[in-house]
PDB file of N, CA and C in Angstrom:
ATOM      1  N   UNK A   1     -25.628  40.126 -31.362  1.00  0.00           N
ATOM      2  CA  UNK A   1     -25.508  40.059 -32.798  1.00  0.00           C
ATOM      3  C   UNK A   1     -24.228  39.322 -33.208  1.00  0.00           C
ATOM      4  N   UNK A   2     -23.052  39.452 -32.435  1.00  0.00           N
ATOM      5  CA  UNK A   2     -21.881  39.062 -33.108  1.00  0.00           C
ATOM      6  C   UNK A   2     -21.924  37.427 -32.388  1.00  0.00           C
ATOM      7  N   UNK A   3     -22.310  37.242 -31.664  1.00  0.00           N
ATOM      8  CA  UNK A   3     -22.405  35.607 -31.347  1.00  0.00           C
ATOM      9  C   UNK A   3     -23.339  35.413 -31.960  1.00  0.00           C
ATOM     10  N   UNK A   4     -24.202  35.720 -32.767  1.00  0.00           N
ATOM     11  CA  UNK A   4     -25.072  35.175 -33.300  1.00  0.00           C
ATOM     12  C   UNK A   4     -24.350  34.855 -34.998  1.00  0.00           C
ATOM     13  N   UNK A   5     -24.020  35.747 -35.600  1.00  0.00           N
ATOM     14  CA  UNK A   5     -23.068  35.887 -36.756  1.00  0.00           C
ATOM     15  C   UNK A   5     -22.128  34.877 -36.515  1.00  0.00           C
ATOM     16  N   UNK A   6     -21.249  34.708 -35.627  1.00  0.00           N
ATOM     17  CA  UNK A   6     -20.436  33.729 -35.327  1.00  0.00           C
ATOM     18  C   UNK A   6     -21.004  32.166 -35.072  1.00  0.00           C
ATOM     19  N   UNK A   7     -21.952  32.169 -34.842  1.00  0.00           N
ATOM     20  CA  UNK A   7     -22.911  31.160 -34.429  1.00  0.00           C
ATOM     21  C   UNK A   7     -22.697  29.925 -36.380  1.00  0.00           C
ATOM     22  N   UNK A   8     -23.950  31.465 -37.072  1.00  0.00           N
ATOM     23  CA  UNK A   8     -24.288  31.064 -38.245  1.00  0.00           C
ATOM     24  C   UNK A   8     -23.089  30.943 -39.390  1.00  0.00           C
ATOM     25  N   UNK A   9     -22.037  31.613 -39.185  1.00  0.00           N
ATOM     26  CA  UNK A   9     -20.558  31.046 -39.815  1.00  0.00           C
ATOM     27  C   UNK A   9     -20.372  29.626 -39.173  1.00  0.00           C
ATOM     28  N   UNK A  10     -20.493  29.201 -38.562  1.00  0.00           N
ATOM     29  CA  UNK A  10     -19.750  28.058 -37.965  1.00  0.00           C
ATOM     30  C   UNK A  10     -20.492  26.974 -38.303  1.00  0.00           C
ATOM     31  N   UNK A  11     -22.026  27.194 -38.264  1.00  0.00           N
ATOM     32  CA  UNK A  11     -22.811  26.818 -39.361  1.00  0.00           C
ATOM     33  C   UNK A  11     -22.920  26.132 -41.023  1.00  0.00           C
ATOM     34  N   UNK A  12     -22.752  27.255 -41.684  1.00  0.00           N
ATOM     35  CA  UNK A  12     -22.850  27.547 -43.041  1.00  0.00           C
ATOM     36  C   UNK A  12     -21.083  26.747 -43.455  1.00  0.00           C
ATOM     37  N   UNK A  13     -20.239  27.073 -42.511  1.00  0.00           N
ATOM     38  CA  UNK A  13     -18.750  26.405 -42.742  1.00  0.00           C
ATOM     39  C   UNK A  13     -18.661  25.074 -42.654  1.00  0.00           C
ATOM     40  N   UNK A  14     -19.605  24.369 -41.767  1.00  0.00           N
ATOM     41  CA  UNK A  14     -19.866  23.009 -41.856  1.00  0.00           C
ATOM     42  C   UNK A  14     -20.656  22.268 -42.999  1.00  0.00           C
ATOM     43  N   UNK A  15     -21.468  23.181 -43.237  1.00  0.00           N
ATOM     44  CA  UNK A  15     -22.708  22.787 -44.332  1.00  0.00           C
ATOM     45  C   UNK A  15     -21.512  22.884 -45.465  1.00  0.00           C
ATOM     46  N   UNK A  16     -20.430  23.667 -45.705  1.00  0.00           N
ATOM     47  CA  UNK A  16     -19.416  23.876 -47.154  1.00  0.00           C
ATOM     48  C   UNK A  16     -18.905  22.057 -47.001  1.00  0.00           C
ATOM     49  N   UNK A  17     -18.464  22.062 -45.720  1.00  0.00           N
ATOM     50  CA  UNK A  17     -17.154  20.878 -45.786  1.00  0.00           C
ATOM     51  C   UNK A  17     -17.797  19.684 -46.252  1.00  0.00           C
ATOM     52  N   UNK A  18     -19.572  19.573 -45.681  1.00  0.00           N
ATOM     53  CA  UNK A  18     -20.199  18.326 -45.682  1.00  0.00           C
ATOM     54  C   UNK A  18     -20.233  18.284 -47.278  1.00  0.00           C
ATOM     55  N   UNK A  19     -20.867  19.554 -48.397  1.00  0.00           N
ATOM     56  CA  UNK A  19     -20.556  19.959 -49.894  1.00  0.00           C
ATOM     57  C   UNK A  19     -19.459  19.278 -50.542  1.00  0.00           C
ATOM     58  N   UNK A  20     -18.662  19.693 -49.849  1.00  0.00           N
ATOM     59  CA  UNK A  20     -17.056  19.474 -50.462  1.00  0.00           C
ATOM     60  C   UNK A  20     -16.369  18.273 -50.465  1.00  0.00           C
ATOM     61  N   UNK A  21     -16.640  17.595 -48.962  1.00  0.00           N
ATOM     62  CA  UNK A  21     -16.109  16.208 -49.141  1.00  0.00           C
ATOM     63  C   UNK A  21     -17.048  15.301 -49.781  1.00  0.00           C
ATOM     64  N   UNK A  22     -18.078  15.589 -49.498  1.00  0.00           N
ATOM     65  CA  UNK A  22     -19.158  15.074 -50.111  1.00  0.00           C
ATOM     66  C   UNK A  22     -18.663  14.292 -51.641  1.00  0.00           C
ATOM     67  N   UNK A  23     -18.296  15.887 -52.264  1.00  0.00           N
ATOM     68  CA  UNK A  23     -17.580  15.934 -54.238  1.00  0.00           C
ATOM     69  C   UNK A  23     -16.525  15.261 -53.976  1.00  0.00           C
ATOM     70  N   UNK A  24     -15.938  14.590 -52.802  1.00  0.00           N
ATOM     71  CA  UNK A  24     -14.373  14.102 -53.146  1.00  0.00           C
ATOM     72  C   UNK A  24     -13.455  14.879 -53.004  1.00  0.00           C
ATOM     73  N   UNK A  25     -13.784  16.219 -52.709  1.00  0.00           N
ATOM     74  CA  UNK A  25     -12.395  16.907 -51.957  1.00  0.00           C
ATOM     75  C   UNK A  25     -12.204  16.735 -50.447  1.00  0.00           C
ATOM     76  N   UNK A  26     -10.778  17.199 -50.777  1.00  0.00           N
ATOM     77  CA  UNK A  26      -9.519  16.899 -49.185  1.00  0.00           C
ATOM     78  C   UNK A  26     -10.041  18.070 -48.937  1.00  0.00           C
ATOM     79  N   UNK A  27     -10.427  18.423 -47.388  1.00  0.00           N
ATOM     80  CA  UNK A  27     -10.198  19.744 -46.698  1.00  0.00           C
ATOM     81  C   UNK A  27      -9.060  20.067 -46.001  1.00  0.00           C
ATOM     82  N   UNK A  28      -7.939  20.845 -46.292  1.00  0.00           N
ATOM     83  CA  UNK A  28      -6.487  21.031 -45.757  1.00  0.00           C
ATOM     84  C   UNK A  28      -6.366  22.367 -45.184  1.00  0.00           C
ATOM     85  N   UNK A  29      -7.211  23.320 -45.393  1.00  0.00           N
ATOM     86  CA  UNK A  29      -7.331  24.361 -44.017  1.00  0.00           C
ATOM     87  C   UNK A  29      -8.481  25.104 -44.096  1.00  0.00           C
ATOM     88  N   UNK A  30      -8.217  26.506 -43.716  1.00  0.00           N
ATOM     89  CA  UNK A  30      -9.320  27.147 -44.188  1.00  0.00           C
ATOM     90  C   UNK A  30      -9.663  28.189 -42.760  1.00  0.00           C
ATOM     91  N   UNK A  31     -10.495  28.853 -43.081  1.00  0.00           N
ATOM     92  CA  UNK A  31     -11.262  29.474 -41.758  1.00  0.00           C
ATOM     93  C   UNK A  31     -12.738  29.175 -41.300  1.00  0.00           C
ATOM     94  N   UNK A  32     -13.411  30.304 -40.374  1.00  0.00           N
ATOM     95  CA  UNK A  32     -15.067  29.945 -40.760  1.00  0.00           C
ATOM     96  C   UNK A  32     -15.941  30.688 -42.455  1.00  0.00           C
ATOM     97  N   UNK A  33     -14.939  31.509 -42.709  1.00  0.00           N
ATOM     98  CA  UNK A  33     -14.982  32.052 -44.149  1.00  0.00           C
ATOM     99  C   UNK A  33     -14.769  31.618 -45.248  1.00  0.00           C
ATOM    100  N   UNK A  34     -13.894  30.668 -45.124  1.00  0.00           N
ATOM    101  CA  UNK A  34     -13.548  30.077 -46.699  1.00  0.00           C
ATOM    102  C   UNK A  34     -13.007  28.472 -46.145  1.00  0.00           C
ATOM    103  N   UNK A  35     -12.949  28.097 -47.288  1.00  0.00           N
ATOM    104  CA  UNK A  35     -12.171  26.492 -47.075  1.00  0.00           C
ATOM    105  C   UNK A  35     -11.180  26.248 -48.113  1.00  0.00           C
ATOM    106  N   UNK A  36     -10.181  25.938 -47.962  1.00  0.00           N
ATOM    107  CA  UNK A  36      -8.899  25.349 -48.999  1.00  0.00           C
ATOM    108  C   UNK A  36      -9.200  23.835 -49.009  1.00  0.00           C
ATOM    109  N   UNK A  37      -9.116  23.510 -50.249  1.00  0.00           N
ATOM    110  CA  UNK A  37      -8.966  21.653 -50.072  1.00  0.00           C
ATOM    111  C   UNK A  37      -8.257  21.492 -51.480  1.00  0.00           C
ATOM    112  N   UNK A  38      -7.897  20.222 -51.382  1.00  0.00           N
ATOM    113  CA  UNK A  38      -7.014  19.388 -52.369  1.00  0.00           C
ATOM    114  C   UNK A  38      -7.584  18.823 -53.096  1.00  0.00           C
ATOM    115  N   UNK A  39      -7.216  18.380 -54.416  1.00  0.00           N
ATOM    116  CA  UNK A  39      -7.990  17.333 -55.643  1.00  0.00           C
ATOM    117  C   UNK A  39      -6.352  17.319 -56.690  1.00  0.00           C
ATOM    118  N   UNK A  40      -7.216  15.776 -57.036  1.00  0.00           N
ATOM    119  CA  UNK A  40      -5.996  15.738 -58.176  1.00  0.00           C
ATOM    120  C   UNK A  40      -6.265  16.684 -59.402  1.00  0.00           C
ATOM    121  N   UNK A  41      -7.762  16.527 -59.124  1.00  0.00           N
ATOM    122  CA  UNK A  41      -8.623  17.483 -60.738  1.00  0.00           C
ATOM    123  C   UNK A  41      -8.978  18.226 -60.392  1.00  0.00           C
ATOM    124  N   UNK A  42      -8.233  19.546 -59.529  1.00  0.00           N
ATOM    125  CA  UNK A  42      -8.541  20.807 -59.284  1.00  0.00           C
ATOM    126  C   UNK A  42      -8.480  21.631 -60.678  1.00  0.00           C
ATOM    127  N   UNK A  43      -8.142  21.712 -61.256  1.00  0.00           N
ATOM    128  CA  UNK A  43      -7.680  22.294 -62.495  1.00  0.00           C
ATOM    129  C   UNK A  43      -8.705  21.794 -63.347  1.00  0.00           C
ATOM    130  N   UNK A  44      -9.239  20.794 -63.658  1.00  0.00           N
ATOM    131  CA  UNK A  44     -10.350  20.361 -64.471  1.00  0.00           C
ATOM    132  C   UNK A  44     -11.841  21.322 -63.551  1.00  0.00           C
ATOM    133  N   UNK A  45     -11.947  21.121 -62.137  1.00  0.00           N
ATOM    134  CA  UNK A  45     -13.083  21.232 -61.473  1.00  0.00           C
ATOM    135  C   UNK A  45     -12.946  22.594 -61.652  1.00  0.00           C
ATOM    136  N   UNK A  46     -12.102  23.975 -61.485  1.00  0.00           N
ATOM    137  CA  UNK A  46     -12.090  24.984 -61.424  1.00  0.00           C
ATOM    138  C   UNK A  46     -12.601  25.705 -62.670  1.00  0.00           C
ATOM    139  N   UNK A  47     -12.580  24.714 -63.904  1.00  0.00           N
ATOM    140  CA  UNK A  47     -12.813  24.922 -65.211  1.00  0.00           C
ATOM    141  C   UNK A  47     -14.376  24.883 -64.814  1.00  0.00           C
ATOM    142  N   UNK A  48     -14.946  23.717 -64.657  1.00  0.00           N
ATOM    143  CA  UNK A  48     -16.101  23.513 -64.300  1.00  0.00           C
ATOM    144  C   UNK A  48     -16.800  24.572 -63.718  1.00  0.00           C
ATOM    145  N   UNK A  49     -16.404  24.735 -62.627  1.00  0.00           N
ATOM    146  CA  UNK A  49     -17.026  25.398 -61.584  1.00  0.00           C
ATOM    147  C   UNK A  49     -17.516  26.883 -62.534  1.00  0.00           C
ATOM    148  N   UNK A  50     -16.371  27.324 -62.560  1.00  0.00           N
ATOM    149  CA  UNK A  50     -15.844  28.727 -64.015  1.00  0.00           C
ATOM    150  C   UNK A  50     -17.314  28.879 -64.995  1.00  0.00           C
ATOM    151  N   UNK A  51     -17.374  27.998 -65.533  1.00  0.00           N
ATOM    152  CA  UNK A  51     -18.571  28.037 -66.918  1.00  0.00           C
ATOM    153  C   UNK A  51     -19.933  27.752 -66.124  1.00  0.00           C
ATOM    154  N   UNK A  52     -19.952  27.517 -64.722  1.00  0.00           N
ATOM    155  CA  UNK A  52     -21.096  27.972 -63.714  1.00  0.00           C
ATOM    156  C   UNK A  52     -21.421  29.020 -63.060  1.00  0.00           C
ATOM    157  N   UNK A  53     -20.159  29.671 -63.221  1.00  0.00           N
ATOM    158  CA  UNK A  53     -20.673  30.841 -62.689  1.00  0.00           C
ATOM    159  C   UNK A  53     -20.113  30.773 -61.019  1.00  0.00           C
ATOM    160  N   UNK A  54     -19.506  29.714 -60.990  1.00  0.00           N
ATOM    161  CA  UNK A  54     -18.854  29.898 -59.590  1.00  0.00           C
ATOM    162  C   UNK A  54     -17.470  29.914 -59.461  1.00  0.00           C
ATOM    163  N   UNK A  55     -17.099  31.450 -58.745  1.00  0.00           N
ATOM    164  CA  UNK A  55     -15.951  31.707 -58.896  1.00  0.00           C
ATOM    165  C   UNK A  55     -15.331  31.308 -57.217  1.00  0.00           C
ATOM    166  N   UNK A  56     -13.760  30.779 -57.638  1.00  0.00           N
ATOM    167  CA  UNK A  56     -12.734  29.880 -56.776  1.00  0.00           C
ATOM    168  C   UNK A  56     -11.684  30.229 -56.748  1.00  0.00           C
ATOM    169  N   UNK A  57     -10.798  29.968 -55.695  1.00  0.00           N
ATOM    170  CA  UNK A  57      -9.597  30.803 -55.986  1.00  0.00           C
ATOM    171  C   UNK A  57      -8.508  29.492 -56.313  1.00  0.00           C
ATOM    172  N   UNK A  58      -7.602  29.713 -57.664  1.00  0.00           N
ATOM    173  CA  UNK A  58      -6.949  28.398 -57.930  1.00  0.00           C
ATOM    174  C   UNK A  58      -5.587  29.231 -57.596  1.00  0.00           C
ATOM    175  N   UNK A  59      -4.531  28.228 -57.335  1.00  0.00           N
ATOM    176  CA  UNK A  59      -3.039  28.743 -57.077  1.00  0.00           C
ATOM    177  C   UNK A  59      -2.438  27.982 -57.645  1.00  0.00           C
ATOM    178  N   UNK A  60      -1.736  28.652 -58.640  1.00  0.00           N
ATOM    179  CA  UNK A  60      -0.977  28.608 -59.884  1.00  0.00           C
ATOM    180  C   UNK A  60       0.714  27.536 -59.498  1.00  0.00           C
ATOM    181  N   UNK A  61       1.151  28.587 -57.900  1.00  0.00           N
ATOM    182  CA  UNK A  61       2.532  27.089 -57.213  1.00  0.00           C
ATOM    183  C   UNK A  61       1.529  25.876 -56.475  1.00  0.00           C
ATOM    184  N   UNK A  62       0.199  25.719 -56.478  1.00  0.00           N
ATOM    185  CA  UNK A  62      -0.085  24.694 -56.112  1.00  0.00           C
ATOM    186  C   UNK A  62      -1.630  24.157 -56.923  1.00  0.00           C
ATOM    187  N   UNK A  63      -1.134  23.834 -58.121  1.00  0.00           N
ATOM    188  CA  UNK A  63      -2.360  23.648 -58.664  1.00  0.00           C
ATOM    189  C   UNK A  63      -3.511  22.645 -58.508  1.00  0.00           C
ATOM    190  N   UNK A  64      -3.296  22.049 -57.337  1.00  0.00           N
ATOM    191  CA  UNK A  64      -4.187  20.864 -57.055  1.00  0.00           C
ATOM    192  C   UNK A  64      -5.079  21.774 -55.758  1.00  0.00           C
ATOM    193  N   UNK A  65      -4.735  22.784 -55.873  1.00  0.00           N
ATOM    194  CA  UNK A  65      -5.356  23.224 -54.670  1.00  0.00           C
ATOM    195  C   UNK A  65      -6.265  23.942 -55.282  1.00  0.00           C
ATOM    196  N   UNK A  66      -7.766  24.536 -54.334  1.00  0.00           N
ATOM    197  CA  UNK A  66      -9.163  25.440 -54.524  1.00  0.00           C
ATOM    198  C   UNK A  66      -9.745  26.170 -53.318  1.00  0.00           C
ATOM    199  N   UNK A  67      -9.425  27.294 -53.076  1.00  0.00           N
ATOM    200  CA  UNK A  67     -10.245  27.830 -52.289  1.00  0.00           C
ATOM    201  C   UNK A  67     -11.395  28.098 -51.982  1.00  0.00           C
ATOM    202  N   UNK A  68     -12.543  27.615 -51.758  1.00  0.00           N
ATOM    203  CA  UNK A  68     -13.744  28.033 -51.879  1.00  0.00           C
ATOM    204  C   UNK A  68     -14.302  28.873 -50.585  1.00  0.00           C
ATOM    205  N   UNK A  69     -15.123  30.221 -51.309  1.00  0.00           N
ATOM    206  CA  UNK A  69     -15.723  31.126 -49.949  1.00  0.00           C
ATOM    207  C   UNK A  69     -16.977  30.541 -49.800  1.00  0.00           C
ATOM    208  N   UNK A  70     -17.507  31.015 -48.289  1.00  0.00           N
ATOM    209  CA  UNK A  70     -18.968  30.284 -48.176  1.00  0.00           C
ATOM    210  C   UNK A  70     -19.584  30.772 -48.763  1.00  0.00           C
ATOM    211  N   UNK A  71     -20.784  29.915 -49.458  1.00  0.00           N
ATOM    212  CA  UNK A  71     -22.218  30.505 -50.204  1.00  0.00           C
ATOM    213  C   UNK A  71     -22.942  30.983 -49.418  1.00  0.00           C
ATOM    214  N   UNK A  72     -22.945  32.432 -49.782  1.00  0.00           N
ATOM    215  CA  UNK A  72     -24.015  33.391 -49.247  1.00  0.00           C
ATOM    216  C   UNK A  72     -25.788  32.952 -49.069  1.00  0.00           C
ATOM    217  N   UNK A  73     -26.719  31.603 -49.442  1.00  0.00           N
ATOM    218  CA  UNK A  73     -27.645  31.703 -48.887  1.00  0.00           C
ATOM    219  C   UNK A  73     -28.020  30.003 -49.646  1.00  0.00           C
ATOM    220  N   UNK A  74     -29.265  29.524 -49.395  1.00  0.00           N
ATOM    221  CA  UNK A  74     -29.420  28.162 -49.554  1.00  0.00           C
ATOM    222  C   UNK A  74     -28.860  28.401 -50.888  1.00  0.00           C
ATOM    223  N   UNK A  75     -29.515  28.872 -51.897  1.00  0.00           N
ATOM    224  CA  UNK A  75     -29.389  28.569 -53.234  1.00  0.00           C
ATOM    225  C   UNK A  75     -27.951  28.700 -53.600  1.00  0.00           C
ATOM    226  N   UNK A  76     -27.328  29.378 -53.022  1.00  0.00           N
ATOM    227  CA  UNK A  76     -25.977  29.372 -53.764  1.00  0.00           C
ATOM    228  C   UNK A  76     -25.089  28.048 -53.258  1.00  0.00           C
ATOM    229  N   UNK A  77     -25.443  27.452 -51.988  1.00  0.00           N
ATOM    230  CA  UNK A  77     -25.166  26.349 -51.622  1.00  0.00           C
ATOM    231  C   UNK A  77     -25.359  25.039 -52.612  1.00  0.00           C
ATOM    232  N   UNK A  78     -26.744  25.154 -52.920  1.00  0.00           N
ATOM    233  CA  UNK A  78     -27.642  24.500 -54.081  1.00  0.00           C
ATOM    234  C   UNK A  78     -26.475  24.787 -55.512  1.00  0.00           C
ATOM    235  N   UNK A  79     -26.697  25.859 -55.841  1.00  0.00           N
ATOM    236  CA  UNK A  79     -25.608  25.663 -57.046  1.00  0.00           C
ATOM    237  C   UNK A  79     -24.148  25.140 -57.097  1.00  0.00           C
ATOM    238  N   UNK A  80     -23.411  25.573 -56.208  1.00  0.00           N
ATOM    239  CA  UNK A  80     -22.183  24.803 -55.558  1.00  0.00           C
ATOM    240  C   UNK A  80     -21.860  23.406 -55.901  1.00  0.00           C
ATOM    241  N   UNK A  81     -23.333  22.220 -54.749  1.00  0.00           N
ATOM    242  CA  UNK A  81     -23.748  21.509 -54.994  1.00  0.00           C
ATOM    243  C   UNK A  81     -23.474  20.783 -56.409  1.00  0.00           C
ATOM    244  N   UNK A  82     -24.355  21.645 -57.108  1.00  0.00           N
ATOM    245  CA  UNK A  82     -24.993  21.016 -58.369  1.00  0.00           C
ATOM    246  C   UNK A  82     -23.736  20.724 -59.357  1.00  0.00           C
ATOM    247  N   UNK A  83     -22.740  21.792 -58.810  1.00  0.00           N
ATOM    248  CA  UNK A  83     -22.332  22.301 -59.956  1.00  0.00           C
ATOM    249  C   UNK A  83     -20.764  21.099 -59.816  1.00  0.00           C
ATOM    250  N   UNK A  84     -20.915  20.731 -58.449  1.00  0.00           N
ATOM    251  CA  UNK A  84     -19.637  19.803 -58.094  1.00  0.00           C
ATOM    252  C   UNK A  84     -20.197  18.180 -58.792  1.00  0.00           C
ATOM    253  N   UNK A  85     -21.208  18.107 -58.658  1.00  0.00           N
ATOM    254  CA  UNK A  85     -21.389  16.831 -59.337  1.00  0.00           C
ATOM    255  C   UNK A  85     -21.870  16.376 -60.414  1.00  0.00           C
ATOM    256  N   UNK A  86     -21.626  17.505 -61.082  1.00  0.00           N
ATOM    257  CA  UNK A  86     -21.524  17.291 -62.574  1.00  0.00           C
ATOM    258  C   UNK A  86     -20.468  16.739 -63.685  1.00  0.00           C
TER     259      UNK A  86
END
């Protein structure tokens, strides 16, 4: 079970980054749980994201920065998605 869980994080963490750079974000760390990346319009996109319904973690001493956790199943991937290239 737990190599299998570990399997499908490592997974689903790739499927975020391909998402993310995809939109034009920097990936600058992260785990198999979440991803940190850079933008000049983090602060505009977090707004965005916000009035979708997708919540991000912004940091206030580094405001170009966004944490994003992985989407729990296709569709929330799908909204993510949608919601970055708008």
């Amino acid at each position: 079970w737990i190599d299998q869980a570990r399997v499908a994080l490592v997974v689903a963490r790739s499927r975020l980054d391909s998402v993310l750079v995809g939109a034009g974000l920097e990936i600058i760390g992260g785990t198999d749980l979440y991803r940190l990346t850079q933008s000049k319009d983090a602060t505009l996109l977090y707004e965005r994201l916000g009035r979708a319904g997708i919540l991000v973690r912004a940091f206030e001493e580094q405001p170009q920065w966004l944490r994003f956790g992985l989407p729990g199943n296709d569709e929330d991937f799908e909204r993510l998605e949608k919601a970055l290239v708008c």
